[in-house]
PDB file of N, CA and C in Angstrom:
ATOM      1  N   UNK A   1     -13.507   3.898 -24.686  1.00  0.00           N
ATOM      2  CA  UNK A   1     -14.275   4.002 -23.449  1.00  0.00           C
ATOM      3  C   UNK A   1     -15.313   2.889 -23.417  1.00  0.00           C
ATOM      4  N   UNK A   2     -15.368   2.519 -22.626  1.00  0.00           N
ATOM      5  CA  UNK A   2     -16.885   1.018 -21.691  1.00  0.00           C
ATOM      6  C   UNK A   2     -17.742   1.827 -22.674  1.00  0.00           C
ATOM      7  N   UNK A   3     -18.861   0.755 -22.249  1.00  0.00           N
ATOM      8  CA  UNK A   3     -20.297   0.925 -22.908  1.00  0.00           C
ATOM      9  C   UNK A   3     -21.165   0.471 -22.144  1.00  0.00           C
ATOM     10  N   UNK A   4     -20.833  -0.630 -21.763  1.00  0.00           N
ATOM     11  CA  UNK A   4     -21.952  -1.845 -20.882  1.00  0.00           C
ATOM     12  C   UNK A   4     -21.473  -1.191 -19.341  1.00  0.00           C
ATOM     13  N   UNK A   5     -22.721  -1.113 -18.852  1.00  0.00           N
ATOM     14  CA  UNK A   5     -23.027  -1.080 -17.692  1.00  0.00           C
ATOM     15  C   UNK A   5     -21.646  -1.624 -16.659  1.00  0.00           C
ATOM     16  N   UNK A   6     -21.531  -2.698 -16.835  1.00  0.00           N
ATOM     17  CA  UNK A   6     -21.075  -3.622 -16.567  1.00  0.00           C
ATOM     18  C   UNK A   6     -19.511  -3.425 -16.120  1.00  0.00           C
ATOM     19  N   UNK A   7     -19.007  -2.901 -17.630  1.00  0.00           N
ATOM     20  CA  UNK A   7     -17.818  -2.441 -17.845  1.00  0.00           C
ATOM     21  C   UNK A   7     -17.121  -0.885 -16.875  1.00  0.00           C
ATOM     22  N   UNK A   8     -18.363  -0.209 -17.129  1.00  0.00           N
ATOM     23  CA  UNK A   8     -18.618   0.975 -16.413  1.00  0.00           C
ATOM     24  C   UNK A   8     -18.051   1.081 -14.972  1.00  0.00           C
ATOM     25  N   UNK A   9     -18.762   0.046 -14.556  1.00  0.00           N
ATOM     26  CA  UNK A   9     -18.488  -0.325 -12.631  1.00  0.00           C
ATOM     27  C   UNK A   9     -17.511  -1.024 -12.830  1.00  0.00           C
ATOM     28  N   UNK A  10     -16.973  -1.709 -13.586  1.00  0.00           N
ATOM     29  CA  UNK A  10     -15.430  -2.544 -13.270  1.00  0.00           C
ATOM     30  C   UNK A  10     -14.309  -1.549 -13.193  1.00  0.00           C
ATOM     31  N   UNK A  11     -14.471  -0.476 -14.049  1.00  0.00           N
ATOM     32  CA  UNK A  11     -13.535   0.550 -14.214  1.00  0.00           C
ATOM     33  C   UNK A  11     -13.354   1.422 -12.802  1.00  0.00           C
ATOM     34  N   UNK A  12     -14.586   2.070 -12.054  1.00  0.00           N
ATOM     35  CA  UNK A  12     -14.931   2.260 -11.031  1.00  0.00           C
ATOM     36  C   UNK A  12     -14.119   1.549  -9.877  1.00  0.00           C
ATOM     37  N   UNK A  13     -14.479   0.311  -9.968  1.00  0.00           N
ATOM     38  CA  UNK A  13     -14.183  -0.281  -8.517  1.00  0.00           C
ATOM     39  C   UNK A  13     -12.666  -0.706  -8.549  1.00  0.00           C
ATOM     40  N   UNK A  14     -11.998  -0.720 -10.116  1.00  0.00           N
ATOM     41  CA  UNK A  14     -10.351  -0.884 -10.209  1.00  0.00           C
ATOM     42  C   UNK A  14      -9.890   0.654 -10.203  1.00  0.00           C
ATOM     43  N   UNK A  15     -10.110   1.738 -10.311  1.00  0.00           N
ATOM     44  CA  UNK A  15      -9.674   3.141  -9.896  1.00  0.00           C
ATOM     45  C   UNK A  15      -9.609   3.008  -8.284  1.00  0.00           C
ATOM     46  N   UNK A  16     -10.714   2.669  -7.668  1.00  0.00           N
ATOM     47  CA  UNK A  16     -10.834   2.560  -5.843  1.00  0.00           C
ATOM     48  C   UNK A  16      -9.723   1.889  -5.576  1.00  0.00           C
ATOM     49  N   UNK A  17      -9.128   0.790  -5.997  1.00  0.00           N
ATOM     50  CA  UNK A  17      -8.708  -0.531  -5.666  1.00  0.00           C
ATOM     51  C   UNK A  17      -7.495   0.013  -6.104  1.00  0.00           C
ATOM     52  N   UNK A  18      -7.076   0.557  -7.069  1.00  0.00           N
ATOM     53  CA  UNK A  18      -5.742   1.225  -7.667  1.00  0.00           C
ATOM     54  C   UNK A  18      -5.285   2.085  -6.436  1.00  0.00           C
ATOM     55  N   UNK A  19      -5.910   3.356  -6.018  1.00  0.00           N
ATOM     56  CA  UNK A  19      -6.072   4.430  -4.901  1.00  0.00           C
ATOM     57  C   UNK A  19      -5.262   3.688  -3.704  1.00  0.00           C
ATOM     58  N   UNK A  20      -6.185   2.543  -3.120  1.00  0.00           N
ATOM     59  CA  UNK A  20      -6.253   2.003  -2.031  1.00  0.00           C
ATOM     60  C   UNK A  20      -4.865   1.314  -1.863  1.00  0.00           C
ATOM     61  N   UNK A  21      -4.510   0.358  -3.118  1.00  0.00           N
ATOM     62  CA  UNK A  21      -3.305  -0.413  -3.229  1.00  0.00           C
ATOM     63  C   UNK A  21      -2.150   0.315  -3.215  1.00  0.00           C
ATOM     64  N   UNK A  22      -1.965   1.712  -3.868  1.00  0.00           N
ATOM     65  CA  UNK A  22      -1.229   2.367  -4.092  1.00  0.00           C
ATOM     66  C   UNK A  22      -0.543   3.395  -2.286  1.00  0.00           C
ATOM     67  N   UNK A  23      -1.683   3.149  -1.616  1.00  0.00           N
ATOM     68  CA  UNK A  23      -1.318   3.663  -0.055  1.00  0.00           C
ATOM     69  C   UNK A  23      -0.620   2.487   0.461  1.00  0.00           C
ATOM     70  N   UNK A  24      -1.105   1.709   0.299  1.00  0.00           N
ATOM     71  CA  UNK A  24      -0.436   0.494   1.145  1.00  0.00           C
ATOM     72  C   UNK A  24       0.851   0.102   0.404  1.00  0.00           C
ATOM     73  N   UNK A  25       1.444  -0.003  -0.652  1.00  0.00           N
ATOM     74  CA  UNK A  25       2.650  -0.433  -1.359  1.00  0.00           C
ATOM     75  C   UNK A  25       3.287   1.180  -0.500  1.00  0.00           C
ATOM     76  N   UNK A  26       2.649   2.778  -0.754  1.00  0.00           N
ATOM     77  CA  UNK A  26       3.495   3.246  -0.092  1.00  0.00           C
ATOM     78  C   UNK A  26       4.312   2.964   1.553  1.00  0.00           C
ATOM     79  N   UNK A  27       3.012   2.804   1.930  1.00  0.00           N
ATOM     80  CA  UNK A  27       3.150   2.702   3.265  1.00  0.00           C
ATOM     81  C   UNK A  27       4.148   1.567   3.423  1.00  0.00           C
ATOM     82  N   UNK A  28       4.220   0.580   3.052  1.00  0.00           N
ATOM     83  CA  UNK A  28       5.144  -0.626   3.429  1.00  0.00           C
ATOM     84  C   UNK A  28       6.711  -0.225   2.629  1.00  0.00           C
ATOM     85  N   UNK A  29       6.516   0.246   1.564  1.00  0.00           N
ATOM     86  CA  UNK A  29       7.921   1.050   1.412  1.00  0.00           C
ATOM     87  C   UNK A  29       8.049   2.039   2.304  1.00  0.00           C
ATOM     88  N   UNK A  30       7.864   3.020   2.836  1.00  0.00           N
ATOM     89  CA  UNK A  30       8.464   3.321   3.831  1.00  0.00           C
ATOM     90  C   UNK A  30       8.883   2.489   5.241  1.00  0.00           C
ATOM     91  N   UNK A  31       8.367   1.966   5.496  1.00  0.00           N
ATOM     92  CA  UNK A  31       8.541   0.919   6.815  1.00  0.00           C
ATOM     93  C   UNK A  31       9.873   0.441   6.516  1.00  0.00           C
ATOM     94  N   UNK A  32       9.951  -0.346   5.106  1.00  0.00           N
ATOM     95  CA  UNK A  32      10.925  -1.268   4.488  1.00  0.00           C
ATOM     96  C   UNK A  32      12.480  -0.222   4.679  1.00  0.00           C
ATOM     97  N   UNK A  33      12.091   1.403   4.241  1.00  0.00           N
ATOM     98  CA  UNK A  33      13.264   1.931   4.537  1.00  0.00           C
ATOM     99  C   UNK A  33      13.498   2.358   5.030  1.00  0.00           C
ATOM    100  N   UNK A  34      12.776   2.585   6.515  1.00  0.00           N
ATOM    101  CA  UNK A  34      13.411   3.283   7.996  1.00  0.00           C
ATOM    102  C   UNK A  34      14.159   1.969   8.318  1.00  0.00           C
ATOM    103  N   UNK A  35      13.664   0.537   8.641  1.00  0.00           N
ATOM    104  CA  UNK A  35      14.493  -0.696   8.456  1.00  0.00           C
ATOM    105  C   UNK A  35      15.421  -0.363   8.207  1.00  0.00           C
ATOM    106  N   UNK A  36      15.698  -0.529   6.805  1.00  0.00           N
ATOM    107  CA  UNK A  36      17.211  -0.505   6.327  1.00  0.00           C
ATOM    108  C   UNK A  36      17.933   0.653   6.632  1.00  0.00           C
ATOM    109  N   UNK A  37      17.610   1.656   6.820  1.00  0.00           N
ATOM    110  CA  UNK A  37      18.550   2.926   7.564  1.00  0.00           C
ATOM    111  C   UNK A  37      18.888   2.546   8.197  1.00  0.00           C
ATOM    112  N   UNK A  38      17.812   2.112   9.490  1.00  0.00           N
ATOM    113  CA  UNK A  38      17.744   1.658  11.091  1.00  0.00           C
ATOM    114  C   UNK A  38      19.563   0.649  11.153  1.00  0.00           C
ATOM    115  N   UNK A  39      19.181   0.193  10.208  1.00  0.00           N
ATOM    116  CA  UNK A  39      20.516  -1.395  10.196  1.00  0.00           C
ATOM    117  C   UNK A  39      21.516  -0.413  10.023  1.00  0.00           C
ATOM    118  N   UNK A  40      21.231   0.225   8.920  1.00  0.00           N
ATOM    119  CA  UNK A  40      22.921   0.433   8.344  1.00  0.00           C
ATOM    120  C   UNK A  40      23.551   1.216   9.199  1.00  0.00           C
ATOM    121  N   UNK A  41      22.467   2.454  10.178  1.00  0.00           N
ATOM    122  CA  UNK A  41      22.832   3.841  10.695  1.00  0.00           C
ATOM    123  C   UNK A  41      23.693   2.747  12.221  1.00  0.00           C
ATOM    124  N   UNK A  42      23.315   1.375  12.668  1.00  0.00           N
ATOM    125  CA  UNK A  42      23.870   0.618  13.086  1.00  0.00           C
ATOM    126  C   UNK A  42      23.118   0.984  15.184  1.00  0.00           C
ATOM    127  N   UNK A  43      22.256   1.385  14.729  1.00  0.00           N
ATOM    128  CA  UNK A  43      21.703   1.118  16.008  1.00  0.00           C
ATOM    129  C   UNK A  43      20.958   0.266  16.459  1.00  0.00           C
ATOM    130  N   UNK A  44      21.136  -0.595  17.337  1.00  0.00           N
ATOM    131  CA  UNK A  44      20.473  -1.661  17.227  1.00  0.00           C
ATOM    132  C   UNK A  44      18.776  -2.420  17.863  1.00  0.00           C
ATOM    133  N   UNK A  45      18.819  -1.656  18.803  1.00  0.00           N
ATOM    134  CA  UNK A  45      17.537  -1.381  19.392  1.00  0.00           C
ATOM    135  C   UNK A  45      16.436  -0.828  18.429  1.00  0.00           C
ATOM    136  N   UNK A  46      16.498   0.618  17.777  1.00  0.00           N
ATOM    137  CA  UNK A  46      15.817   0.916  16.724  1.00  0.00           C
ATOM    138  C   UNK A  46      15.929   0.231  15.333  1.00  0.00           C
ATOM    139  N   UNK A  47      17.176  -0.812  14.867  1.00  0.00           N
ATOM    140  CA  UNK A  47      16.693  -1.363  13.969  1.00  0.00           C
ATOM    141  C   UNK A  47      15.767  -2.376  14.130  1.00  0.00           C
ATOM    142  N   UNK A  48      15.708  -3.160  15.352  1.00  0.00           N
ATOM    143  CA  UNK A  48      14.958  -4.169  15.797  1.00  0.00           C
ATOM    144  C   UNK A  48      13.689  -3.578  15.675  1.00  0.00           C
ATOM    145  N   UNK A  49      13.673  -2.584  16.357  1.00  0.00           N
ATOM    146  CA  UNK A  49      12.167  -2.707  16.745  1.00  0.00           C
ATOM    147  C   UNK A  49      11.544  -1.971  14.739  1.00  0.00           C
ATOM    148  N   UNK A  50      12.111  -1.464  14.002  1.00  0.00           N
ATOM    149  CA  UNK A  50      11.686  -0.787  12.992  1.00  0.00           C
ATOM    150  C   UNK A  50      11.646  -2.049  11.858  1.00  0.00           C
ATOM    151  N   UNK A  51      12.507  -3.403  12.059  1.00  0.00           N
ATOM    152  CA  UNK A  51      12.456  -4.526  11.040  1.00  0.00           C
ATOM    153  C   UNK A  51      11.168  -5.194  11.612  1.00  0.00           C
ATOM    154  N   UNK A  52      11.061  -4.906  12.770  1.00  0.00           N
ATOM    155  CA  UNK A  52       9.526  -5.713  13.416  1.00  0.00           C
ATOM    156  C   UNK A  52       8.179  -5.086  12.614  1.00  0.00           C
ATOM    157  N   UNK A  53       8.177  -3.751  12.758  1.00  0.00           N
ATOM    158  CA  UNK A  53       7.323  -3.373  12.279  1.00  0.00           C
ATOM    159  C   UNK A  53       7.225  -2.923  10.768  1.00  0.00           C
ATOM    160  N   UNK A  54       8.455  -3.368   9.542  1.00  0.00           N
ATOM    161  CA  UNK A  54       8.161  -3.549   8.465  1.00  0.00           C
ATOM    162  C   UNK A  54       7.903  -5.071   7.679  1.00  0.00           C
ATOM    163  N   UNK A  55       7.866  -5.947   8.686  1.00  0.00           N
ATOM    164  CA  UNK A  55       8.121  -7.300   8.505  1.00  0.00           C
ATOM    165  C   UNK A  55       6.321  -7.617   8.712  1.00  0.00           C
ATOM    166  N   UNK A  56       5.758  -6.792   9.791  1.00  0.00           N
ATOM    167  CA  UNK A  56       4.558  -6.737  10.200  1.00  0.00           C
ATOM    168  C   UNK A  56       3.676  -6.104   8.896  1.00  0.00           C
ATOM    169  N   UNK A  57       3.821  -4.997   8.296  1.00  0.00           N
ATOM    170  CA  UNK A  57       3.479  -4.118   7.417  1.00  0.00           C
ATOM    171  C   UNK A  57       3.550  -5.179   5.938  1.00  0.00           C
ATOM    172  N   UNK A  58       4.509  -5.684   5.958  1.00  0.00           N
ATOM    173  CA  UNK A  58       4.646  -6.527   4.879  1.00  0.00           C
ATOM    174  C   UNK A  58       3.857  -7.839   4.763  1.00  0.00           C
ATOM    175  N   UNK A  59       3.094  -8.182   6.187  1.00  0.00           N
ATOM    176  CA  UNK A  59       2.981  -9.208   6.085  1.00  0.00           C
ATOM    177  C   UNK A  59       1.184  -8.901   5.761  1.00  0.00           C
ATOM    178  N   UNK A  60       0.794  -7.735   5.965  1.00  0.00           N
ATOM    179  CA  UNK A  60      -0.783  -6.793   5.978  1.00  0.00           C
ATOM    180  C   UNK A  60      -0.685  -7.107   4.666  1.00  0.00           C
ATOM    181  N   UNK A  61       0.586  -6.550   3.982  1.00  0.00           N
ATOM    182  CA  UNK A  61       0.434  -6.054   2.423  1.00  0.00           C
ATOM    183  C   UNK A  61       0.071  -7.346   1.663  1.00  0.00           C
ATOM    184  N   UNK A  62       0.678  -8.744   2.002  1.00  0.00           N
ATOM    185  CA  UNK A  62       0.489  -9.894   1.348  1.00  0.00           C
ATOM    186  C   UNK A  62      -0.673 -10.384   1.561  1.00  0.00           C
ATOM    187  N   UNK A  63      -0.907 -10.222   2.696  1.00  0.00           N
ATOM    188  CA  UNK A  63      -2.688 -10.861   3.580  1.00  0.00           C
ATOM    189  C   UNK A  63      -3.704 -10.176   2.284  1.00  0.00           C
ATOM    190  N   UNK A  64      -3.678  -8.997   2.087  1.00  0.00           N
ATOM    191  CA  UNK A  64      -4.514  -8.043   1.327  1.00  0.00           C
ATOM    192  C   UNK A  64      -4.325  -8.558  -0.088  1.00  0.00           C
ATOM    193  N   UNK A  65      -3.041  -9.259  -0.611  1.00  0.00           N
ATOM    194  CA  UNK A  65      -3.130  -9.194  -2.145  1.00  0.00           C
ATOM    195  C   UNK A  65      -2.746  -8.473  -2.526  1.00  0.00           C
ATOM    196  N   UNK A  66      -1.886  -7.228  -2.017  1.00  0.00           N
ATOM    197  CA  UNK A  66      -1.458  -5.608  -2.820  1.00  0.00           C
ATOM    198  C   UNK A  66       0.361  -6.495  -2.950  1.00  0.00           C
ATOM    199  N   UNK A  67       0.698  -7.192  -2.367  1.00  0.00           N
ATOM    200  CA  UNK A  67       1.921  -7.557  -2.801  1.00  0.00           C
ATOM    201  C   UNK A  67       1.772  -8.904  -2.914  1.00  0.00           C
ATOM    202  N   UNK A  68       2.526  -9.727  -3.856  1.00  0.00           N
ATOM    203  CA  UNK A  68       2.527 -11.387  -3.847  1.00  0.00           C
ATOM    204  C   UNK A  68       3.454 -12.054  -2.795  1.00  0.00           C
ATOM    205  N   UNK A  69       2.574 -12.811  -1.950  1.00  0.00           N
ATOM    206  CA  UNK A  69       3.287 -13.608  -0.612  1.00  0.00           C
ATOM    207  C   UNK A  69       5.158 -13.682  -0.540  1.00  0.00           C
ATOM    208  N   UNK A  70       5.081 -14.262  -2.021  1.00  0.00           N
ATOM    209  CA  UNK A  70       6.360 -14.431  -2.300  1.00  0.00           C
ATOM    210  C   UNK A  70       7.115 -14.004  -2.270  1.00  0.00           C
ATOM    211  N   UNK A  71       6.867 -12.592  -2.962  1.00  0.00           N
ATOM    212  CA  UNK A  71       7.744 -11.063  -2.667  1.00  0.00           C
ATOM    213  C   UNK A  71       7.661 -10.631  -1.308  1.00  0.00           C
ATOM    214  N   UNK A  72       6.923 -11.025  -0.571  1.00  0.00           N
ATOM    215  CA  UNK A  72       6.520 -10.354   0.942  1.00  0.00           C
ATOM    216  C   UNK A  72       7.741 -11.273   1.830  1.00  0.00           C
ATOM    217  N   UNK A  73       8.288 -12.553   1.625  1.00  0.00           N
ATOM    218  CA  UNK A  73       8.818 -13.185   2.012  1.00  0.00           C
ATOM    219  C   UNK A  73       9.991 -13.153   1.740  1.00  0.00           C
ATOM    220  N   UNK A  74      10.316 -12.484   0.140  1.00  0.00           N
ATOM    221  CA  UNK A  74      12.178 -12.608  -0.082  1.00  0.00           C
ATOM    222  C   UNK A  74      12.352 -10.754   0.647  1.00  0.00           C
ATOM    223  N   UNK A  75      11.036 -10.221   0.935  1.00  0.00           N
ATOM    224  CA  UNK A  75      11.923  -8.640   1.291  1.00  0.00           C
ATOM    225  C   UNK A  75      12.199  -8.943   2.535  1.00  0.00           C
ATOM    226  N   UNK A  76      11.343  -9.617   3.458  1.00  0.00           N
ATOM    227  CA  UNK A  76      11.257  -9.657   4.950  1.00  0.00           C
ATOM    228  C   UNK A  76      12.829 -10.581   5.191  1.00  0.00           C
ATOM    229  N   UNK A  77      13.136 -11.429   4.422  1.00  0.00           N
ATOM    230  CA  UNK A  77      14.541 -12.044   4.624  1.00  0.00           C
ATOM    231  C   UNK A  77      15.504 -11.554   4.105  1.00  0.00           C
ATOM    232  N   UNK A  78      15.485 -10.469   3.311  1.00  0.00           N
ATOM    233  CA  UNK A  78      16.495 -10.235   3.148  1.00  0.00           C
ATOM    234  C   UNK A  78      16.580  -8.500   4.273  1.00  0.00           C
ATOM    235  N   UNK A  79      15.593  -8.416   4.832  1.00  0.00           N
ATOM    236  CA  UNK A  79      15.760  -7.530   5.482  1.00  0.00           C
ATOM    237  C   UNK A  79      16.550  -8.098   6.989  1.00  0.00           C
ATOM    238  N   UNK A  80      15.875  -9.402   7.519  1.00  0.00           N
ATOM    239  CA  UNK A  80      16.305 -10.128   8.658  1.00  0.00           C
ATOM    240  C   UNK A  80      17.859 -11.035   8.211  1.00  0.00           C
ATOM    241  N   UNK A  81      18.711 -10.586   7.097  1.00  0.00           N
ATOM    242  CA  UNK A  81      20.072 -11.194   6.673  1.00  0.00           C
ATOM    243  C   UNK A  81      20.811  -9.992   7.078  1.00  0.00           C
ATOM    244  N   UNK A  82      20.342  -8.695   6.637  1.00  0.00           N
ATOM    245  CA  UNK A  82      20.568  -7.585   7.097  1.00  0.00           C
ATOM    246  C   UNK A  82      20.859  -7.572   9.149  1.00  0.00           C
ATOM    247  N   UNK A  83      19.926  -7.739   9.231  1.00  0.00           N
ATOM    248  CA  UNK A  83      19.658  -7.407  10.449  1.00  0.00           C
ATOM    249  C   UNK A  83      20.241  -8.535  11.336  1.00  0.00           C
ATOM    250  N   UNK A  84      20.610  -9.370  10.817  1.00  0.00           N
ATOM    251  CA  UNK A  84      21.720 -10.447  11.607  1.00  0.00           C
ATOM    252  C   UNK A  84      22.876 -10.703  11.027  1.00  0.00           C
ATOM    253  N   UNK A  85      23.580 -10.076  10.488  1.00  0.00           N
ATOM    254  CA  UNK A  85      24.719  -9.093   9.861  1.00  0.00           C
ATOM    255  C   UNK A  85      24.990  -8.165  11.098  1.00  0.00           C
ATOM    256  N   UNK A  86      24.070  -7.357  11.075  1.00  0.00           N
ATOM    257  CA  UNK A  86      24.675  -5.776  12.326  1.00  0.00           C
ATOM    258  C   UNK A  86      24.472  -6.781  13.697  1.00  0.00           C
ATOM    259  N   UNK A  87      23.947  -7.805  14.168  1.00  0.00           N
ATOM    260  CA  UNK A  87      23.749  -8.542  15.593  1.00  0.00           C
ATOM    261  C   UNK A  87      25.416  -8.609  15.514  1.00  0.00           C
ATOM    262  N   UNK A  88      25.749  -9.814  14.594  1.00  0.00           N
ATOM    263  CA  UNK A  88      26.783 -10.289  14.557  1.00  0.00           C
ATOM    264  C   UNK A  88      28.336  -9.452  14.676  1.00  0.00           C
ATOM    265  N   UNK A  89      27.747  -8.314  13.812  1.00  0.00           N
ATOM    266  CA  UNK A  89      29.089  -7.195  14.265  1.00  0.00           C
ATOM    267  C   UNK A  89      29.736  -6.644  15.639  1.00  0.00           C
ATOM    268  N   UNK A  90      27.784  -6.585  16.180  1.00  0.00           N
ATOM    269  CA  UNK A  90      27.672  -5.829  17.392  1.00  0.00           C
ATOM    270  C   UNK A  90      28.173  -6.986  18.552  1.00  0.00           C
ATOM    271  N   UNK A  91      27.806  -8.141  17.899  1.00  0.00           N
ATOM    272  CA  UNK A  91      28.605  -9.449  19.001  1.00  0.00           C
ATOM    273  C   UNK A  91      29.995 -10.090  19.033  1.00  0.00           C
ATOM    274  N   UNK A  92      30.706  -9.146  17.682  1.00  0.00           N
ATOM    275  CA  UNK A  92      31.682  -9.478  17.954  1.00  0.00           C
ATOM    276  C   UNK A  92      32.374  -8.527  18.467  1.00  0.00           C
ATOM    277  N   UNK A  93      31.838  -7.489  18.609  1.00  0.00           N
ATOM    278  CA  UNK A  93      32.771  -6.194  18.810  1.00  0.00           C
ATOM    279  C   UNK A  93      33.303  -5.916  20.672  1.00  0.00           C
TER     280      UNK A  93
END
């Protein structure tokens, strides 16, 4: 266990910061998998509008630092490879 003052409040403000991070990684995993239902269940209106708003969610999560840009960028494309996959079905059909 801390001793220093110091140490004390670092522990503190990384428990808050743990709490806080831990809502938002949820929250953007869910977004991430109504998305991918949205695609696969093959409707296309609701996958659109549900990849918009996990692409959006993802992009909060990187702004904040709770996910690394990088990772925020290979989920959002591979969610939009997905999602122009089912266009393409639906345009050829």
């Amino acid at each position: 266990m801390a001793n220093h003052k110091s140490a004390l409040k670092r522990i503190r403000s990384s428990e808050k910061k743990r709490i806080r991070n831990k809502q938002y990684r949820s929250k953007t995993r869910t977004f991430v998998k109504k998305a991918r239902l949205s695609i696969e269940s093959g409707n296309l209106e609701e996958a659109i509008a549900n990849t918009r708003a996990a692409i959006s969610q993802l992009d909060k999560a990187a702004d904040k630092g709770i996910i690394h840009k990088n990772s925020a960028a290979r989920r959002k494309s591979r969610l939009m490879k997905r999602l122009n996959e089912l266009l393409a079905q639906q345009a050829a059909q």
